[in-house]
N, C-alpha and C. Protein backbone atom coordinates (compact mmCIF):
# COMPACT_ATOMS: atom_id res chain seq x y z
N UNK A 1 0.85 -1.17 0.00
CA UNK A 1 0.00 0.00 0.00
C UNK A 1 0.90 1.24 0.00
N UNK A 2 0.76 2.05 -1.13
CA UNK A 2 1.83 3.29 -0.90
C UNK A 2 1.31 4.87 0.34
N UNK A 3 1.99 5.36 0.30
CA UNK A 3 1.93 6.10 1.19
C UNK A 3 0.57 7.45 0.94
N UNK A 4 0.89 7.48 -0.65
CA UNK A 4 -0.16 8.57 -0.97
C UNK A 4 -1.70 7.78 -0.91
N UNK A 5 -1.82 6.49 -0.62
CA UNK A 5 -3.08 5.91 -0.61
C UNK A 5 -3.23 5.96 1.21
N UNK A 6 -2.71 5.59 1.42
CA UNK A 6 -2.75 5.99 3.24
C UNK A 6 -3.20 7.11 3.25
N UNK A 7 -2.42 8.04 2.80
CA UNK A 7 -2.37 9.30 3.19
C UNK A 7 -4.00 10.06 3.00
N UNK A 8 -4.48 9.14 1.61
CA UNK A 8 -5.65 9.47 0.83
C UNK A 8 -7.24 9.28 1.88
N UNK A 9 -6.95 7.56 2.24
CA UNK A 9 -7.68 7.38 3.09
C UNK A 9 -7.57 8.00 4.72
N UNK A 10 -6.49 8.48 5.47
CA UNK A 10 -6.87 9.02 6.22
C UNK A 10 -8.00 10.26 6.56
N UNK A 11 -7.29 11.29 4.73
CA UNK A 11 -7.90 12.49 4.69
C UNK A 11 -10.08 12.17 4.31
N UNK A 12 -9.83 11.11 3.72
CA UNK A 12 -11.08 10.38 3.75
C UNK A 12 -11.92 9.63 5.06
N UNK A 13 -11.18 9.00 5.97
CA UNK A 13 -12.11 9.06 7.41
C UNK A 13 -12.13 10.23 8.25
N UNK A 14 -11.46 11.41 7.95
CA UNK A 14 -10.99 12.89 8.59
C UNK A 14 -12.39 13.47 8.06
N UNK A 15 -12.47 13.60 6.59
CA UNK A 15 -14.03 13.70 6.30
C UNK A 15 -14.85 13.10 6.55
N UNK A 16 -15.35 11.83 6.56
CA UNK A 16 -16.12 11.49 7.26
C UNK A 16 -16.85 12.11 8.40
N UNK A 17 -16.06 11.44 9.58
CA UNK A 17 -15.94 11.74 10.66
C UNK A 17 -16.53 13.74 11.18
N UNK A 18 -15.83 14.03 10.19
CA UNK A 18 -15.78 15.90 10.24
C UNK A 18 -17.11 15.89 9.64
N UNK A 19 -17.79 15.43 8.99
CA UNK A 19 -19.11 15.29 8.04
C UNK A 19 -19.92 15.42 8.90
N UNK A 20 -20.05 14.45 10.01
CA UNK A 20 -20.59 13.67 10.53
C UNK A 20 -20.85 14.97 11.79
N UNK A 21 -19.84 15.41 12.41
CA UNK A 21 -19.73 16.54 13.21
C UNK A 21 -20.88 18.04 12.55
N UNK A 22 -20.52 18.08 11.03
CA UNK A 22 -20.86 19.38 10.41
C UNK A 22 -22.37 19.10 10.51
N UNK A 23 -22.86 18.22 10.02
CA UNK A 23 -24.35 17.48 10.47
C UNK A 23 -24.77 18.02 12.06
N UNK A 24 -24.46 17.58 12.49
CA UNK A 24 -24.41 17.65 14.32
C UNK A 24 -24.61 19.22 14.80
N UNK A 25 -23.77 19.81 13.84
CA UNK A 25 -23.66 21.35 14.04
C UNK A 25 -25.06 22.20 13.58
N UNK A 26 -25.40 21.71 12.34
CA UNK A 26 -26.62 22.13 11.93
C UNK A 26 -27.72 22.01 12.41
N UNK A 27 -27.96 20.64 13.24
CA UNK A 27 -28.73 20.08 14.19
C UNK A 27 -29.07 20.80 15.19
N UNK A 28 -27.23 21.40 15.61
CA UNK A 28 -27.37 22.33 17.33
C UNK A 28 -27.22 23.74 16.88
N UNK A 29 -27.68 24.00 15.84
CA UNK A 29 -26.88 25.64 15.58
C UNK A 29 -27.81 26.66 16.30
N UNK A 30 -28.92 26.48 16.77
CA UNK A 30 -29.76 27.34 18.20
C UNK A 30 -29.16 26.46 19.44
N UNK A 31 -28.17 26.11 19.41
CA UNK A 31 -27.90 24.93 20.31
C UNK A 31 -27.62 26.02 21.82
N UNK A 32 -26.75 26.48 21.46
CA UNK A 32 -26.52 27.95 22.40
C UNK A 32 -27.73 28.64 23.74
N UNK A 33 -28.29 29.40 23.03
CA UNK A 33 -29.55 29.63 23.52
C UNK A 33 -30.56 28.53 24.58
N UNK A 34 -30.68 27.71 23.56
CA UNK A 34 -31.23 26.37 23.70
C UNK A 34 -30.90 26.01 25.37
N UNK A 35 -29.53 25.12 25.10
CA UNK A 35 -28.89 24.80 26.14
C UNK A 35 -28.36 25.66 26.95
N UNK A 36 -28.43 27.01 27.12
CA UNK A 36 -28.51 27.99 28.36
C UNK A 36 -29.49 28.36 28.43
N UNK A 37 -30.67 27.92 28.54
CA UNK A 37 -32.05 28.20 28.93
C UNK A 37 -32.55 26.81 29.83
N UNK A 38 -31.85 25.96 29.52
CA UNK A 38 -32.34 24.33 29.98
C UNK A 38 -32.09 24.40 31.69
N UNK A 39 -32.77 23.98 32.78
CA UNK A 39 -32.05 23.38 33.91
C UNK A 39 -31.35 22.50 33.60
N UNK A 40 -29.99 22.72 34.37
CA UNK A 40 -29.12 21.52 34.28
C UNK A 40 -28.59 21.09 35.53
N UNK A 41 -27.94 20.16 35.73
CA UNK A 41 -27.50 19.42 37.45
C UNK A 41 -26.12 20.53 37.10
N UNK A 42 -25.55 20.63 38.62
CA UNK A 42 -24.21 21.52 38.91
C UNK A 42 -22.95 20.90 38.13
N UNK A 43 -23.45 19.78 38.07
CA UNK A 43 -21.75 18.75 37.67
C UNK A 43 -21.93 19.09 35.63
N UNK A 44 -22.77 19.78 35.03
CA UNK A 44 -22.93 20.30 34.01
C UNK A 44 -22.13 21.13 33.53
N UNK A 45 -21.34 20.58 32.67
CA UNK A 45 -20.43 21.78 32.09
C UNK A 45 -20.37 23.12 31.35
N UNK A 46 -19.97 23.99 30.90
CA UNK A 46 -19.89 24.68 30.12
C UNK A 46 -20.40 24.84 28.87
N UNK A 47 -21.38 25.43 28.12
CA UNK A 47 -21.89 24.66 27.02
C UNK A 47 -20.38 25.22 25.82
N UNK A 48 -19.62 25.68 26.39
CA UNK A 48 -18.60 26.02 25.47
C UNK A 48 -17.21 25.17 24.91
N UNK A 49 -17.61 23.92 25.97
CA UNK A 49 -16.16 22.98 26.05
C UNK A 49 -16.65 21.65 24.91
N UNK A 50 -17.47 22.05 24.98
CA UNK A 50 -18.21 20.89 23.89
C UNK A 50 -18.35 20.94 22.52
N UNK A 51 -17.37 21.87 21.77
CA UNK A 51 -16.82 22.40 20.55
C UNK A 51 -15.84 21.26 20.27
N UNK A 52 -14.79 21.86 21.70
CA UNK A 52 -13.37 21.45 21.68
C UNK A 52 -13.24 20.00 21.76
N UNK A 53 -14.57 19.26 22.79
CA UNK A 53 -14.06 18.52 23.00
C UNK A 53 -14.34 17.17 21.88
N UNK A 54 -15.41 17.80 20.92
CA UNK A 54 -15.96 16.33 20.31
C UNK A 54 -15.06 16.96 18.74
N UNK A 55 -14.45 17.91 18.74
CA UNK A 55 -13.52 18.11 17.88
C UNK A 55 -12.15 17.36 17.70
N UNK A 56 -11.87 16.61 19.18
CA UNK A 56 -10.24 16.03 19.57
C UNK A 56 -11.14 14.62 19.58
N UNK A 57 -12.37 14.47 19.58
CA UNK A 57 -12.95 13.09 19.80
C UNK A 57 -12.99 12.62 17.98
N UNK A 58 -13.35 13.38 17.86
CA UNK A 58 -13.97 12.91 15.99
C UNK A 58 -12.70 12.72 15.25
N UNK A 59 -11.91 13.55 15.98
CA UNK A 59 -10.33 13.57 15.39
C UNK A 59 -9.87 12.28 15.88
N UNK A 60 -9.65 11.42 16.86
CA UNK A 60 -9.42 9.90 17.55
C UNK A 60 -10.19 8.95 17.01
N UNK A 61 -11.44 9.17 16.23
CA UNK A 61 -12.38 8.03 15.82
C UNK A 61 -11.61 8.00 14.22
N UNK A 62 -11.51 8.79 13.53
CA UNK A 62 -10.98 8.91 12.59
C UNK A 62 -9.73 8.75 12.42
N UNK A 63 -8.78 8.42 13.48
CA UNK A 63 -7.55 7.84 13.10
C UNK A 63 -8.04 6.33 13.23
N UNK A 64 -8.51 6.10 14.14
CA UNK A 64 -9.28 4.35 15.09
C UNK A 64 -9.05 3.80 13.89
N UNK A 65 -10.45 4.63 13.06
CA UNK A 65 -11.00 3.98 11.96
C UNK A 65 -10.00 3.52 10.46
N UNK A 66 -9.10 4.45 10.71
CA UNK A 66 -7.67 4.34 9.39
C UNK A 66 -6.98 3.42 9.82
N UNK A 67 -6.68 3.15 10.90
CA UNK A 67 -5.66 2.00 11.67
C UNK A 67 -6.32 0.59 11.56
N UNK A 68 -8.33 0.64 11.46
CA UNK A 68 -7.80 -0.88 11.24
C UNK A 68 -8.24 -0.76 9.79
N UNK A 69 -8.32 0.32 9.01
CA UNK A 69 -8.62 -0.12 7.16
C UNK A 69 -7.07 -0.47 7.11
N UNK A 70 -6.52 0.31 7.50
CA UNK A 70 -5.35 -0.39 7.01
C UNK A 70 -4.49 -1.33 7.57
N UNK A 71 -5.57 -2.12 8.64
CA UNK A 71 -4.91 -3.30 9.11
C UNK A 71 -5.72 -4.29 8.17
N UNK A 72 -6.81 -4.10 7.71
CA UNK A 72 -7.85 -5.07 6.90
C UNK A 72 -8.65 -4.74 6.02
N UNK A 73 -8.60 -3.74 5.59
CA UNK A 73 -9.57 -2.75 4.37
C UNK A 73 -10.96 -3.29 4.40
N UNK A 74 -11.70 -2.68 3.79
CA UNK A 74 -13.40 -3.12 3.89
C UNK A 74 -13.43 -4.16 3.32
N UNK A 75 -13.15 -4.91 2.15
CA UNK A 75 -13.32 -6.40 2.06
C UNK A 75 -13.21 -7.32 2.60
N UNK A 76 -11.80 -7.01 3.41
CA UNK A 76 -11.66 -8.86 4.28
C UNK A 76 -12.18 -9.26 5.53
N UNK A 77 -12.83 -7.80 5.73
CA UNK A 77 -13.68 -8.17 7.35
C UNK A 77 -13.92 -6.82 7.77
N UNK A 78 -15.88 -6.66 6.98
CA UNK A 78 -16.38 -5.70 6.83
C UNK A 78 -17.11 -5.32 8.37
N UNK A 79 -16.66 -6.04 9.14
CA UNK A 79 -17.54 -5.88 10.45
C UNK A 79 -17.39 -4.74 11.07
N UNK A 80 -15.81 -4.67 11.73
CA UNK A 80 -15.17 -3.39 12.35
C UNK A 80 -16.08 -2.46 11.76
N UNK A 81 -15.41 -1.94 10.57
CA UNK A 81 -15.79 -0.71 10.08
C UNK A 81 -17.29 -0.67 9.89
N UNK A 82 -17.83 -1.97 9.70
CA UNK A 82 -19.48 -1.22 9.99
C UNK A 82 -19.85 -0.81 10.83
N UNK A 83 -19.55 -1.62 12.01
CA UNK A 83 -19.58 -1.37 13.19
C UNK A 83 -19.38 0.49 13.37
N UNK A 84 -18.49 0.83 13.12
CA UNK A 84 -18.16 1.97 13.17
C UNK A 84 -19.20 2.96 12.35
N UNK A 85 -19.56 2.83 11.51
CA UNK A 85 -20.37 3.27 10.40
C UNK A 85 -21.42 3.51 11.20
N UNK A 86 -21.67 2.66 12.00
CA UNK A 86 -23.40 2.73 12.82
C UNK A 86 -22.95 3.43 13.68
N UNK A 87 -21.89 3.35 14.54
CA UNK A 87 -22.04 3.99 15.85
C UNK A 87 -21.81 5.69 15.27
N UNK A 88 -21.27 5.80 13.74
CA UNK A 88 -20.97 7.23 13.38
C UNK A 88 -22.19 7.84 12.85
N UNK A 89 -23.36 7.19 12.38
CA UNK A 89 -24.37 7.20 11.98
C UNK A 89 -25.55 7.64 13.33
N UNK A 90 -25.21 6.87 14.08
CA UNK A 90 -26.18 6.96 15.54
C UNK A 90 -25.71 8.71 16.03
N UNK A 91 -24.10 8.81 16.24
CA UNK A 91 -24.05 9.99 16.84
C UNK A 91 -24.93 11.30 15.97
N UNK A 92 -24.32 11.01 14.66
CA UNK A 92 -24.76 12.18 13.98
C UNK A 92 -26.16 12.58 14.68
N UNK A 93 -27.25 11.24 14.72
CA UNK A 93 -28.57 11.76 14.77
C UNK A 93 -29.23 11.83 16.02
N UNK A 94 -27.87 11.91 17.19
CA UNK A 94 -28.15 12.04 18.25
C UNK A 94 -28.60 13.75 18.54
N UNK A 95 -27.79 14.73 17.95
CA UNK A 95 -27.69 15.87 17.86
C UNK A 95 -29.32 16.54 17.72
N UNK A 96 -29.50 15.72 16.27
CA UNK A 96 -30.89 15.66 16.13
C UNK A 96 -32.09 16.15 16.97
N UNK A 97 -32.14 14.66 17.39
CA UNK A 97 -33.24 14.48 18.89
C UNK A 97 -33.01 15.39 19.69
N UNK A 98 -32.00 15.41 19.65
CA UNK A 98 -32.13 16.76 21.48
C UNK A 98 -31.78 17.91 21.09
N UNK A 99 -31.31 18.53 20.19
CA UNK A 99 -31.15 19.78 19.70
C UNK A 99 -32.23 20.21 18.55
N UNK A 100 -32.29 19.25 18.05
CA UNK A 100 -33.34 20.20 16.50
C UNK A 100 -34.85 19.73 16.83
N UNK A 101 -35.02 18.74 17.21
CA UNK A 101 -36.68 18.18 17.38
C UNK A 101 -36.87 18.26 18.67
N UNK A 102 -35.71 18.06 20.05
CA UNK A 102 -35.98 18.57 21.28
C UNK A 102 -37.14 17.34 22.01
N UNK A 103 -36.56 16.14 21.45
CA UNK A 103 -37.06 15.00 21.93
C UNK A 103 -36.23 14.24 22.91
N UNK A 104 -36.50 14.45 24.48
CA UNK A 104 -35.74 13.95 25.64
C UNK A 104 -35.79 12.61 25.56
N UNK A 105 -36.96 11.62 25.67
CA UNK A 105 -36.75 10.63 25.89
C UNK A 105 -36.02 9.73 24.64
N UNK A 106 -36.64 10.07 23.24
CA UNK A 106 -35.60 9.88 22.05
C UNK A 106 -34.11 9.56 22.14
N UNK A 107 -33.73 10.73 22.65
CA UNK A 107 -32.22 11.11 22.61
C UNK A 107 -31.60 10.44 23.45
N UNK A 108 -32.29 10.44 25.00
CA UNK A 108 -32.01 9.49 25.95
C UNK A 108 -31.64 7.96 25.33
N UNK A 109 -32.68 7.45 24.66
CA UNK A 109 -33.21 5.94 24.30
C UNK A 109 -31.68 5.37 23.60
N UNK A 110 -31.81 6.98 22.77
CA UNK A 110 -30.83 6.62 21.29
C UNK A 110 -29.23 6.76 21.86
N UNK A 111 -29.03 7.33 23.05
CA UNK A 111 -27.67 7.47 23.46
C UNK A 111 -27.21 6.16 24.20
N UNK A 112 -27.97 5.67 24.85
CA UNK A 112 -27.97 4.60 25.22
C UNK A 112 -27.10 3.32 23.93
N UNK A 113 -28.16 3.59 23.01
CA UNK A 113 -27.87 2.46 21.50
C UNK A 113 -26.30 3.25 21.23
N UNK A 114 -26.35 3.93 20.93
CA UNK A 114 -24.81 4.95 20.98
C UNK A 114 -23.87 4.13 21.82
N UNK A 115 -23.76 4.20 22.91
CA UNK A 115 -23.08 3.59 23.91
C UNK A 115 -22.90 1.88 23.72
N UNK A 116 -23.62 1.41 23.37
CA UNK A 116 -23.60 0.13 22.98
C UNK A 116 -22.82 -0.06 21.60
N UNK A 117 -23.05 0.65 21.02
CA UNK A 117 -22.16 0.47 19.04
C UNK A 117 -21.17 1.12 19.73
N UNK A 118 -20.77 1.86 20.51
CA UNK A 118 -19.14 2.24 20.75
C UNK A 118 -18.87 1.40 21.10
N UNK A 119 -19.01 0.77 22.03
CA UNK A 119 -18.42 -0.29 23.05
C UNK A 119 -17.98 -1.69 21.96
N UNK A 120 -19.39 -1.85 21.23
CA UNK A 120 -18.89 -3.03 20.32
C UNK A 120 -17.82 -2.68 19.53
N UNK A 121 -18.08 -1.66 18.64
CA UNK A 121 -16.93 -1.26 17.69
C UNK A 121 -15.50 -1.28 18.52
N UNK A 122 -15.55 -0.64 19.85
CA UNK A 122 -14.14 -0.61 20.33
C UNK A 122 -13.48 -2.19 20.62
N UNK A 123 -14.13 -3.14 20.90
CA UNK A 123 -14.07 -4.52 20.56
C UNK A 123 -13.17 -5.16 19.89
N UNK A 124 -14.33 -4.63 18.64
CA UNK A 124 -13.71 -5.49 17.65
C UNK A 124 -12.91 -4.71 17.12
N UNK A 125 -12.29 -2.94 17.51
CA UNK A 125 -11.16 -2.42 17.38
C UNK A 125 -9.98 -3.19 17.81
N UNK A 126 -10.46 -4.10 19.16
CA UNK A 126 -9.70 -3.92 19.95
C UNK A 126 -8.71 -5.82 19.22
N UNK A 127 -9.34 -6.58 18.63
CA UNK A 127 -8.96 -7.78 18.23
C UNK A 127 -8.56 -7.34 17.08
N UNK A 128 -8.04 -6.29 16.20
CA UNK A 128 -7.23 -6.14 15.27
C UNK A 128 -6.35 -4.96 15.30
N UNK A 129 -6.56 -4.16 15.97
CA UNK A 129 -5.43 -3.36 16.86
C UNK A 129 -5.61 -2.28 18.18
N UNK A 130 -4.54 -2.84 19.01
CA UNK A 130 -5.49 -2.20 20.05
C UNK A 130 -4.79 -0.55 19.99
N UNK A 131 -4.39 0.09 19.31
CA UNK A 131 -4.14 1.46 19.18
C UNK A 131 -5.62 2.01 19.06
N UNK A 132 -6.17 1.32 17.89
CA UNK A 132 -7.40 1.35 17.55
C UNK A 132 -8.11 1.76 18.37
N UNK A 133 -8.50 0.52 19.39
CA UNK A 133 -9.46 -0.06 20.18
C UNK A 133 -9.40 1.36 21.63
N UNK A 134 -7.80 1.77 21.59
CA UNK A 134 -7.41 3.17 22.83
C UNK A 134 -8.23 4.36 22.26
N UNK A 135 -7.65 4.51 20.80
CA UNK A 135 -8.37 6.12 20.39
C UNK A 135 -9.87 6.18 20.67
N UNK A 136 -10.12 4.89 20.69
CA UNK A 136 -11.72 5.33 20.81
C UNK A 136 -12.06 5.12 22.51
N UNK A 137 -11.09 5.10 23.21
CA UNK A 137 -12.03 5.14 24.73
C UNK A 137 -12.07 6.49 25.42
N UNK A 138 -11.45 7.37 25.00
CA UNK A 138 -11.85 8.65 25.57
C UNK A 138 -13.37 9.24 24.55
N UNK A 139 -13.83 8.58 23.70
CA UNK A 139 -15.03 8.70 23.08
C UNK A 139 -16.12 8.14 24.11
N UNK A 140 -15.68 6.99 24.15
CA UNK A 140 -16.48 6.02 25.13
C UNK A 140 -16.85 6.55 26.46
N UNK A 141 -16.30 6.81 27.04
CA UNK A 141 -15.97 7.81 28.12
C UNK A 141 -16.42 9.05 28.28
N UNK A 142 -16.21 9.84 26.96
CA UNK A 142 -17.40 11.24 27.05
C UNK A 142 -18.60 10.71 26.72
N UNK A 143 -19.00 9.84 25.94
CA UNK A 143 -20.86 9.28 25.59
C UNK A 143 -21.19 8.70 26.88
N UNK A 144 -20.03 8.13 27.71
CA UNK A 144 -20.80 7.72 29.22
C UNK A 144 -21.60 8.71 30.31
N UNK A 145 -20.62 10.17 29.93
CA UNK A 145 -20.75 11.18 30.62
C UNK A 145 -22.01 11.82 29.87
N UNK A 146 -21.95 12.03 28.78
CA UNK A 146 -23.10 12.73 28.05
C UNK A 146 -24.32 11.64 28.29
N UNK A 147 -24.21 10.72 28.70
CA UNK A 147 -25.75 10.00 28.30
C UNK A 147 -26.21 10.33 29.82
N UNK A 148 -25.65 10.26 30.97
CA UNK A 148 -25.78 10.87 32.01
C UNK A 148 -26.20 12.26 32.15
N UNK A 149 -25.66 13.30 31.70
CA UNK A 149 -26.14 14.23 31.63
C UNK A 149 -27.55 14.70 30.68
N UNK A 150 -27.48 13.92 29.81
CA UNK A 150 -28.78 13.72 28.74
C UNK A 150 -29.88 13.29 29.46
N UNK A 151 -29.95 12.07 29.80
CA UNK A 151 -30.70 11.43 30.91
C UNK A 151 -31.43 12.73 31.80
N UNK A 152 -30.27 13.36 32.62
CA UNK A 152 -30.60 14.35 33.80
C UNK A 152 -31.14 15.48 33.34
N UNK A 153 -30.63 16.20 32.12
CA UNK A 153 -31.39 17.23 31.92
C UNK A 153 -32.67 17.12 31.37
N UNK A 154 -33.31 15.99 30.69
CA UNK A 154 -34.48 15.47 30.19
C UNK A 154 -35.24 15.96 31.56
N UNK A 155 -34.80 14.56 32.52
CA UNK A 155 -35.46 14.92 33.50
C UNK A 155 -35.79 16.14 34.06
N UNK A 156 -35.09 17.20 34.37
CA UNK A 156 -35.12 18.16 34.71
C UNK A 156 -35.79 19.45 33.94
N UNK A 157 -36.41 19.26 32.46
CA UNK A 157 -37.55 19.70 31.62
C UNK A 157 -38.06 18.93 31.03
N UNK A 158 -38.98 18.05 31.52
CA UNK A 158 -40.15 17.54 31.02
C UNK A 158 -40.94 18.21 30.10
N UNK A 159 -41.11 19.56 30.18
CA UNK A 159 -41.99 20.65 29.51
C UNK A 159 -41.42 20.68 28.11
N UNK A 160 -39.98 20.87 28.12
CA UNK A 160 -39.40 21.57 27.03
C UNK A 160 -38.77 20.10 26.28
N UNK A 161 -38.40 19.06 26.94
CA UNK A 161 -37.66 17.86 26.06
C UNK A 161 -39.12 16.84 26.19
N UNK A 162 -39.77 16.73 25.23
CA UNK A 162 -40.61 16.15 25.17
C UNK A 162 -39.98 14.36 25.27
């Protein structure tokens, strides 16, 4: 495999991945407002760190995802990367639910399924390389925290997160 094809497909799960984010953005773009109007529990962060932080996250899923194409490319064992495909598919339309349609229990339901396709994907990251299987646990790790806080702020407007 030469280097400019590496090089090709990285800049290709970088889009992805960044796609996938730009989606997300359009979803939350009253996100602002929105989410400083919401009750939230104290242990609630900043709604400003959450730029940065799924910016260094999308950036780790997208190497994950280059490390094992190019440990096994999509033909010889299409699982991983589907795997991945769904759990990149789920986030996008997580944004969705709780930012653009403002559906609590939805978003709740669906972060949950989120959390589950990470976990698998990091898996079966993890039986073909575990560099892989690392970049994606600080992902894992913020969707643990966000589904928690998702969960809590639902609760905490019933009125407004249907």
């Amino acid at each position: 495999m030469t280097k400019a094809r590496q090089a090709l497909a990285l800049l290709a799960s970088l889009a992805c991945c960044y796609a996938v984010a730009a989606l997300g953005a359009v979803a939350s773009a009253s996100a602002r407002d929105f989410y400083a109007d919401l009750a939230k529990p104290a242990w609630s962060p900043p709604g400003w760190i959450f730029g940065p932080v799924w910016t260094v996250l999308y950036t780790l899923m997208a190497i994950a995802a280059w490390l094992i194409w190019r440990q096994r490319g999509f033909n010889s064992e299409p699982g991983p990367l589907t795997l991945f495909a769904l759990q990149l598919a789920a986030n996008g339309l997580w944004s969705w639910l709780f930012f653009a349609w403002r559906l609590g229990a939805w978003s709740t339901f669906e972060i949950a399924i989120l959390w589950l396709l990470i976990i698998a994907t990091t898996i079966s990251f993890a039986r073909i390389d575990r560099l892989a299987a690392a970049l994606m646990v600080p992902y894992l790790a913020w969707v643990t925290f966000a589904a928690a806080l998702c969960h809590k702020i639902w609760s905490l407007n019933p009125n407004v997160l249907r």
